[in-house]
PDB file of N, CA and C in Angstrom:
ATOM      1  N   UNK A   1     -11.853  -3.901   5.794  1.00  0.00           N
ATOM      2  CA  UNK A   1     -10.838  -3.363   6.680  1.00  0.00           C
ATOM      3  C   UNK A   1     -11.405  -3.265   8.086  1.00  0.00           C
ATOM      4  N   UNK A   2     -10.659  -3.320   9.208  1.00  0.00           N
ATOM      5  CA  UNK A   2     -10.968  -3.213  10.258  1.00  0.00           C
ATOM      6  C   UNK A   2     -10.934  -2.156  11.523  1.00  0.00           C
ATOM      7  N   UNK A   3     -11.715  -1.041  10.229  1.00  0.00           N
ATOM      8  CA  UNK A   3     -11.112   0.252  11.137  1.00  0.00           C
ATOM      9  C   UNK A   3     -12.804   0.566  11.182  1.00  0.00           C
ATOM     10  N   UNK A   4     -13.017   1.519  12.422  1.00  0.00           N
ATOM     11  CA  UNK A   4     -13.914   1.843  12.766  1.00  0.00           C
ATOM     12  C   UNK A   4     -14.437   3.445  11.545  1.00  0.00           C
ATOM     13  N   UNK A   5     -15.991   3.293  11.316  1.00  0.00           N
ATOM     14  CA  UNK A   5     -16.545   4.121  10.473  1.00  0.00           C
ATOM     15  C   UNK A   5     -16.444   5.259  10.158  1.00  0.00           C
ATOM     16  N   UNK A   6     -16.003   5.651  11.764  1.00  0.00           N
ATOM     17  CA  UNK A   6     -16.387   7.108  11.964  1.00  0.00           C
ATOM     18  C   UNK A   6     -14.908   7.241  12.427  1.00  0.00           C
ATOM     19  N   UNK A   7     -13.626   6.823  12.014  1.00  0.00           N
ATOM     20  CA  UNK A   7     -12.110   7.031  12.081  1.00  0.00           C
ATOM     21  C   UNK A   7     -11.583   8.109  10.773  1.00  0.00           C
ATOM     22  N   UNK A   8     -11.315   8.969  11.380  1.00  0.00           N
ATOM     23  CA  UNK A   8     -10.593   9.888  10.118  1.00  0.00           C
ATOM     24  C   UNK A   8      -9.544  10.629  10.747  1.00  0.00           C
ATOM     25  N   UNK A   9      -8.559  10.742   9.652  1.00  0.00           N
ATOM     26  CA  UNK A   9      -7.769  11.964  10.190  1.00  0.00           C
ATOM     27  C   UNK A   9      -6.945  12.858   9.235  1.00  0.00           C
ATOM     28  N   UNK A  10      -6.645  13.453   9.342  1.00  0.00           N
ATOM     29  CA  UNK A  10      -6.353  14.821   8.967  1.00  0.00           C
ATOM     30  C   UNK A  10      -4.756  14.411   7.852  1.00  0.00           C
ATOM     31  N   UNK A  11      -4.619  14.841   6.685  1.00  0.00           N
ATOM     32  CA  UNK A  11      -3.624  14.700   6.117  1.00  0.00           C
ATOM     33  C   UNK A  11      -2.955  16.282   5.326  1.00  0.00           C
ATOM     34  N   UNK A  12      -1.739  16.737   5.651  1.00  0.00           N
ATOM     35  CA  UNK A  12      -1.966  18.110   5.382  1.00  0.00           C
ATOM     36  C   UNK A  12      -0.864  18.268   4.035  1.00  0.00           C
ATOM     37  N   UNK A  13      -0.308  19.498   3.927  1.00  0.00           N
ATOM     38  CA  UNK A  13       0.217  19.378   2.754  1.00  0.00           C
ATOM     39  C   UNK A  13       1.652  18.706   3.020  1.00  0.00           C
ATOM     40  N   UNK A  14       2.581  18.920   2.154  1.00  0.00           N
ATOM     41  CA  UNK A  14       3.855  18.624   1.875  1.00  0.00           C
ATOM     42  C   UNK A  14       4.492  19.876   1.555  1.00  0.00           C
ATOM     43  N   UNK A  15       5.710  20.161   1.991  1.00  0.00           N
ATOM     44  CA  UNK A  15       6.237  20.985   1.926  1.00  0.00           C
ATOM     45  C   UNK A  15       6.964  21.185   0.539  1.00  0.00           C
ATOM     46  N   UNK A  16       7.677  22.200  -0.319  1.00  0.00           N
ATOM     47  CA  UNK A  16       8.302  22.187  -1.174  1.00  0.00           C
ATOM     48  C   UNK A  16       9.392  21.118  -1.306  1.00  0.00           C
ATOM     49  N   UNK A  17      10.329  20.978  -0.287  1.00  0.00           N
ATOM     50  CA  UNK A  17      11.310  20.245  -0.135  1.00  0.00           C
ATOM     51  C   UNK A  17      10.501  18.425   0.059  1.00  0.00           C
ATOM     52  N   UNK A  18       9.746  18.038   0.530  1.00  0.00           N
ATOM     53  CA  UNK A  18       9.271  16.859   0.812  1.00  0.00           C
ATOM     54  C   UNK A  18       8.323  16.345   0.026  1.00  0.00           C
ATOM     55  N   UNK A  19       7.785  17.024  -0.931  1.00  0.00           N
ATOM     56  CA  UNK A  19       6.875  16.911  -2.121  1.00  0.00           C
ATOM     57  C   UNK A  19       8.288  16.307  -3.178  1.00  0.00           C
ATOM     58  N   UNK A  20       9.142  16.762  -3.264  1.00  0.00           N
ATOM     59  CA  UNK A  20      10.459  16.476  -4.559  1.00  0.00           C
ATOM     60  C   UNK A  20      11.097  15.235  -4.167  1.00  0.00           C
ATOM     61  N   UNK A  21      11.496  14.994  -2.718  1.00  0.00           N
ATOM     62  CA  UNK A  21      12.196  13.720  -2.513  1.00  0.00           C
ATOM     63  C   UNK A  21      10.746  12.521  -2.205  1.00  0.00           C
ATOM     64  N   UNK A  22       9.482  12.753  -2.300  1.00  0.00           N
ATOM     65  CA  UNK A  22       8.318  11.992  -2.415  1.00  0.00           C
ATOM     66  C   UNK A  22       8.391  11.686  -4.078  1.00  0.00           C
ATOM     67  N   UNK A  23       8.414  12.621  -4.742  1.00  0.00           N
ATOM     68  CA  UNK A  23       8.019  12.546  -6.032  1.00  0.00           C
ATOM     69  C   UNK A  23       9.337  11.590  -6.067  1.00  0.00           C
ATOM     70  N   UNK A  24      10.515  12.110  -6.237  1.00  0.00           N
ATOM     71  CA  UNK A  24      11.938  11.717  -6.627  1.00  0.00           C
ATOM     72  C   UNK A  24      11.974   9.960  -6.777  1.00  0.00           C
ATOM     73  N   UNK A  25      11.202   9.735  -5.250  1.00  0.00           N
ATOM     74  CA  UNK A  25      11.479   8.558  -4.456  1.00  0.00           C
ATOM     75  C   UNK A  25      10.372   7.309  -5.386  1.00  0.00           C
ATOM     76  N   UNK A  26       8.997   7.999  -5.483  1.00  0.00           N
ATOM     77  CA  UNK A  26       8.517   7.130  -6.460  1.00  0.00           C
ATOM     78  C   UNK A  26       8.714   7.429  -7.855  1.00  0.00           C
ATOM     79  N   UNK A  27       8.882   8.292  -8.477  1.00  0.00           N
ATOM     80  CA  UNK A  27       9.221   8.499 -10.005  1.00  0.00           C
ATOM     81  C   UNK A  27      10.473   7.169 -10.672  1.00  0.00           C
ATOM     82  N   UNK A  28      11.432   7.345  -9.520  1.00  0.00           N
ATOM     83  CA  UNK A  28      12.962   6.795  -9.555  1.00  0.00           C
ATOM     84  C   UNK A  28      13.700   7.388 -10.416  1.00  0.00           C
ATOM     85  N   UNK A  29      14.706   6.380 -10.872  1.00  0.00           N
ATOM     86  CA  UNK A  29      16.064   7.470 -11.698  1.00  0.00           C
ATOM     87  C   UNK A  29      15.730   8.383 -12.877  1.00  0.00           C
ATOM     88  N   UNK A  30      14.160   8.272 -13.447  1.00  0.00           N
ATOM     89  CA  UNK A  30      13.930   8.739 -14.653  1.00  0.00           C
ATOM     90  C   UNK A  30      14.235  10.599 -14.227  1.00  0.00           C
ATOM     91  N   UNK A  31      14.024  10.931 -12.710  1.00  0.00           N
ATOM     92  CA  UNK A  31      13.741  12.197 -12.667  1.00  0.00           C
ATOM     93  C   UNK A  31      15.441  12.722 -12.330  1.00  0.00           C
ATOM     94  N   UNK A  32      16.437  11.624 -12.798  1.00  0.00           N
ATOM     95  CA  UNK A  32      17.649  12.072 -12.319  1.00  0.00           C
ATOM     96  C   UNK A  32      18.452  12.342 -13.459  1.00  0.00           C
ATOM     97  N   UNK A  33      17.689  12.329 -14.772  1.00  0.00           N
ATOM     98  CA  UNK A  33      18.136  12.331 -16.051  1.00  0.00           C
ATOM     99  C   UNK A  33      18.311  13.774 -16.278  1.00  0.00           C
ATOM    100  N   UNK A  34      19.515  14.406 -16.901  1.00  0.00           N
ATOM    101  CA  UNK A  34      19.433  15.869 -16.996  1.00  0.00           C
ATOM    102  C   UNK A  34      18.646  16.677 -17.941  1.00  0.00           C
ATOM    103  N   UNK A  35      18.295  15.898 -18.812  1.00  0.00           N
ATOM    104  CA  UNK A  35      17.056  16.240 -20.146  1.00  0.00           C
ATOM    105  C   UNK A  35      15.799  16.580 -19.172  1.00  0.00           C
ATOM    106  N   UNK A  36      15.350  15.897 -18.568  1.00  0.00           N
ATOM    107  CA  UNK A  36      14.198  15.471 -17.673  1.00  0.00           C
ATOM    108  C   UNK A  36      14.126  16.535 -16.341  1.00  0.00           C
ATOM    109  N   UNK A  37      15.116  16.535 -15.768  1.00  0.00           N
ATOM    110  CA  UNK A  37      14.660  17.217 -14.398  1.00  0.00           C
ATOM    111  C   UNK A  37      14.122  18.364 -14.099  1.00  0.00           C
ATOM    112  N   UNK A  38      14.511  19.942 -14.807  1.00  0.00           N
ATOM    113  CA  UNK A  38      13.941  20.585 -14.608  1.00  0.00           C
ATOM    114  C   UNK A  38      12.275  20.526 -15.046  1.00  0.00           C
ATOM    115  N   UNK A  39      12.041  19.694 -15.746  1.00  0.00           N
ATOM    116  CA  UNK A  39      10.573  19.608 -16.154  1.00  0.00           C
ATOM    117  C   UNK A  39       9.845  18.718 -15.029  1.00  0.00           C
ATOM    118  N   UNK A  40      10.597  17.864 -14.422  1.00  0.00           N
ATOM    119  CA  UNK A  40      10.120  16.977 -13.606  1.00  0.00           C
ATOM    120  C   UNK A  40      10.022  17.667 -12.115  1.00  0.00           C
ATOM    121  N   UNK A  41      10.772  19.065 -11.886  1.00  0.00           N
ATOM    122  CA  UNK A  41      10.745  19.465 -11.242  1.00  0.00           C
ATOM    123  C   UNK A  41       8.947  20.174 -11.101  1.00  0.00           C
ATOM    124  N   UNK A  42       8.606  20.912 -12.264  1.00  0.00           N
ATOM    125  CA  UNK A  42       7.903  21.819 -12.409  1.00  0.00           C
ATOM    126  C   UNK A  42       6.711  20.695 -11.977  1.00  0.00           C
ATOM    127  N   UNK A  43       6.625  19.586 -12.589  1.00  0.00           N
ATOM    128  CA  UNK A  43       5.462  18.788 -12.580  1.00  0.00           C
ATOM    129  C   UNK A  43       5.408  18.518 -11.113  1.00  0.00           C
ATOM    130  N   UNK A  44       6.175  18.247 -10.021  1.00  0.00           N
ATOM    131  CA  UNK A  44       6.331  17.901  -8.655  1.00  0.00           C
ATOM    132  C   UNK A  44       5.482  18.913  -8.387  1.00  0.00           C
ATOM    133  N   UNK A  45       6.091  20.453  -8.692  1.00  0.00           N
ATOM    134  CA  UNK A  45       5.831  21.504  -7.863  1.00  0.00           C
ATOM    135  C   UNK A  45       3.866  21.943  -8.178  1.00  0.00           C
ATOM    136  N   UNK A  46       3.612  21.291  -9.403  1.00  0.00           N
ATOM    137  CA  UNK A  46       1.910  21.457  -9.628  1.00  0.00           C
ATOM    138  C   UNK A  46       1.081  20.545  -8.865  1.00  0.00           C
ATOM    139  N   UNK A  47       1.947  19.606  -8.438  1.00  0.00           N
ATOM    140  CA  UNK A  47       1.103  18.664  -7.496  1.00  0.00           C
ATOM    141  C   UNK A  47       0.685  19.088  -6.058  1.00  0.00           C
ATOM    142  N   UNK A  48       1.171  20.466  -5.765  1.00  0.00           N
ATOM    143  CA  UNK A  48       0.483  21.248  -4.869  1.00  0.00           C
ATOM    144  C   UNK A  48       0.949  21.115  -3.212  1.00  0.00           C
ATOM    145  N   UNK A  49       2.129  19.919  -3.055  1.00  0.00           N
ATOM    146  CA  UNK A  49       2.072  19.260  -1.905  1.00  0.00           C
ATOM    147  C   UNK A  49       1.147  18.463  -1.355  1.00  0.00           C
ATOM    148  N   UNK A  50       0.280  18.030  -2.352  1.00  0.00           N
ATOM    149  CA  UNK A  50      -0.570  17.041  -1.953  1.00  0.00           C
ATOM    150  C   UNK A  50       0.007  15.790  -2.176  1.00  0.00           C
ATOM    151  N   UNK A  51       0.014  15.112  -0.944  1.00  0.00           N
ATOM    152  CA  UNK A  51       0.476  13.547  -0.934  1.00  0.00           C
ATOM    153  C   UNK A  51       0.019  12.326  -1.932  1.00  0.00           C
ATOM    154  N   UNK A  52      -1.198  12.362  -2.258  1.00  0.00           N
ATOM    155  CA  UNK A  52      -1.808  11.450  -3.028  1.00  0.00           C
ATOM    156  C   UNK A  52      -1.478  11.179  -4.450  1.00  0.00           C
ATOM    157  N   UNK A  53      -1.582  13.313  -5.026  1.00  0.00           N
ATOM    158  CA  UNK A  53      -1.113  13.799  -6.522  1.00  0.00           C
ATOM    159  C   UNK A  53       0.464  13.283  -6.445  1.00  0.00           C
ATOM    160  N   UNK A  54       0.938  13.628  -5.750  1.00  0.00           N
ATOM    161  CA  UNK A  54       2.908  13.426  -5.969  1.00  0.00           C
ATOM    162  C   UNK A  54       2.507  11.718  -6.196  1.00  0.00           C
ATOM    163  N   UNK A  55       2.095  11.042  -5.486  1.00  0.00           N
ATOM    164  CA  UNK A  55       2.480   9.832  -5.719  1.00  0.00           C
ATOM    165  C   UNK A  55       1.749   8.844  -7.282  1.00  0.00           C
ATOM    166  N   UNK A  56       0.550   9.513  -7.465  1.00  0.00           N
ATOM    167  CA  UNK A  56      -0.183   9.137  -8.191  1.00  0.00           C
ATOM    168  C   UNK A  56       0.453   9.440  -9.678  1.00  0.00           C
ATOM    169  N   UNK A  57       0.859  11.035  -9.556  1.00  0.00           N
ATOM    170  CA  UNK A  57       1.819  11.525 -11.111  1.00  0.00           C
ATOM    171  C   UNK A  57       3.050  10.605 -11.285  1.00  0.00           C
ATOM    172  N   UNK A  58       3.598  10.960 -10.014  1.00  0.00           N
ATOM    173  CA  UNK A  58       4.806  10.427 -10.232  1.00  0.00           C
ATOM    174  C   UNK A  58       4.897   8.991 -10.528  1.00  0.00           C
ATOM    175  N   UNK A  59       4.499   8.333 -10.045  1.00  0.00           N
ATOM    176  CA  UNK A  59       4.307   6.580 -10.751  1.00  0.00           C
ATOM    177  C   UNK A  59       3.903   6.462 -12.290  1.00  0.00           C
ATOM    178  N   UNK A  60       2.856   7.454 -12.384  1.00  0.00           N
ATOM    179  CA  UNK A  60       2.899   7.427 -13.799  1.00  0.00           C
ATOM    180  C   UNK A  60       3.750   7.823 -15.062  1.00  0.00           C
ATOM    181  N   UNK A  61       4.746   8.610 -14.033  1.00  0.00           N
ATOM    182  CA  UNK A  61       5.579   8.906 -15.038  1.00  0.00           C
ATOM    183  C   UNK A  61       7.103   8.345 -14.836  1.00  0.00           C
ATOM    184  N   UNK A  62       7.011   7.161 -13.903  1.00  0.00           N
ATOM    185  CA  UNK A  62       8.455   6.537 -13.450  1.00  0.00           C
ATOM    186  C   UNK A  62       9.224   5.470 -14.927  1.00  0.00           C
ATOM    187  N   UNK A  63       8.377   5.385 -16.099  1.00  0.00           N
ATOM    188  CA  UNK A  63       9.153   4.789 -17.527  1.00  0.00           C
ATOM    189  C   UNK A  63       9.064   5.707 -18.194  1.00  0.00           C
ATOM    190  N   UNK A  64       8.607   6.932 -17.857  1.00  0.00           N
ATOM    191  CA  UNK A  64       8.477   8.006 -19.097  1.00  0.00           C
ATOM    192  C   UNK A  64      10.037   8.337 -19.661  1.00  0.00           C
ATOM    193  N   UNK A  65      10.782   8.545 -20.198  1.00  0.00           N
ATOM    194  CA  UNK A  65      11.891   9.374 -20.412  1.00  0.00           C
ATOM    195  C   UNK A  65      12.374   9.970 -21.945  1.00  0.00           C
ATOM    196  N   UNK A  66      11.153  10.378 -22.058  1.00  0.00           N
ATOM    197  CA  UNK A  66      10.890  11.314 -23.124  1.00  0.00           C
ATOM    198  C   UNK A  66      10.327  12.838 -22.849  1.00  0.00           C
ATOM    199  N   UNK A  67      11.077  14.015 -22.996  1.00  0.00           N
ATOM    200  CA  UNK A  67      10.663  15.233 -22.720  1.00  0.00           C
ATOM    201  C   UNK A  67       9.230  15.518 -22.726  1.00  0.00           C
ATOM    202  N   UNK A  68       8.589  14.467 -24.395  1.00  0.00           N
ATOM    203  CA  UNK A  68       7.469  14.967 -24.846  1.00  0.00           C
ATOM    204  C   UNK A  68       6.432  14.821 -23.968  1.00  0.00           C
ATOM    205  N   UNK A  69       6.817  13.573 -23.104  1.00  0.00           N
ATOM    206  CA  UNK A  69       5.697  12.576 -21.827  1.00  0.00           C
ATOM    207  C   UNK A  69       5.424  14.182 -21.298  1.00  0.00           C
ATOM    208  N   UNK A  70       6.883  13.861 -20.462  1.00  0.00           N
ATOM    209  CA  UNK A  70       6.796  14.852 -19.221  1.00  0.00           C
ATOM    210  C   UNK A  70       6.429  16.573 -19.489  1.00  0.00           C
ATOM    211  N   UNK A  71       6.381  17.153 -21.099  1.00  0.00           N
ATOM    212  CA  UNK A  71       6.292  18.408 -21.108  1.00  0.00           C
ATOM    213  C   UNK A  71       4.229  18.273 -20.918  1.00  0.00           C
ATOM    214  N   UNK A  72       4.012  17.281 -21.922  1.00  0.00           N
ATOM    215  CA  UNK A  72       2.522  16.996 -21.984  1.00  0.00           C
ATOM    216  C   UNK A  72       1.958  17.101 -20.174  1.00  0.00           C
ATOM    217  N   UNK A  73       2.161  16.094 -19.662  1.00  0.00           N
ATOM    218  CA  UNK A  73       1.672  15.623 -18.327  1.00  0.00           C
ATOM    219  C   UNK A  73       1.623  17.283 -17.600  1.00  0.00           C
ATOM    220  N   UNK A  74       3.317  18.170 -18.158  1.00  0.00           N
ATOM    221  CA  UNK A  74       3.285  19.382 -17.210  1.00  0.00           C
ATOM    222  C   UNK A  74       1.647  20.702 -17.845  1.00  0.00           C
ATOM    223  N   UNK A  75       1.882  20.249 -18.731  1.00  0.00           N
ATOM    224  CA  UNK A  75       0.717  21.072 -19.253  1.00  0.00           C
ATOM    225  C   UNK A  75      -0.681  21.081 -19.022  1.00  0.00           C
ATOM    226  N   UNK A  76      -1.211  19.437 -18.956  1.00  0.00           N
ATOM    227  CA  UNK A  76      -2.168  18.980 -18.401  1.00  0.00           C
ATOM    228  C   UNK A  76      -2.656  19.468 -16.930  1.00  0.00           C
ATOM    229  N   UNK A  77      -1.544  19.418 -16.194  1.00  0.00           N
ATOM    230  CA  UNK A  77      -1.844  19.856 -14.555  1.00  0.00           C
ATOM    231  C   UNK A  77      -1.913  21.023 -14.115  1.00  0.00           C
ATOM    232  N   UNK A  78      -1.523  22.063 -15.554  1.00  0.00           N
ATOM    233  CA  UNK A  78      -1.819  23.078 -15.234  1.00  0.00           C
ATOM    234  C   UNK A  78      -2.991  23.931 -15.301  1.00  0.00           C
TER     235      UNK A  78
END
């Protein structure tokens, strides 16, 4: 890459509201299922507003659509 060594910058949290339409946005329709959402909610909200976790969970759980996935995964992060 062609970025200089000593380049960094600062990445901060995500807010409640912008952590869910992050998650929402990569998860896709699985988190629009009504079986699913409030759990998918809870799992968003353990990801802390960290940008990396929302995107990293949530991809992993964008074919899940089984309660059992998403109750497991919520348990794990806790």
């Amino acid at each position: 890459m062609d970025i200089p060594k000593d380049f960094t910058f600062k990445l901060g949290l995500m807010t409640e509201n912008e952590t869910w339409s992050l998650f929402q946005f990569m998860a896709g329709d699985v988190v629009k299922d009504n079986n699913l959402k409030g759990v998918a909610i809870q799992v968003a909200q353990k990801c802390a507003g960290l940008p990396l976790m929302v995107v990293t969970v949530a991809r992993a759980m964008k074919d899940k659509w089984d309660v059992k996935s998403w109750k497991d995964t919520l348990r794990r992060l806790q």
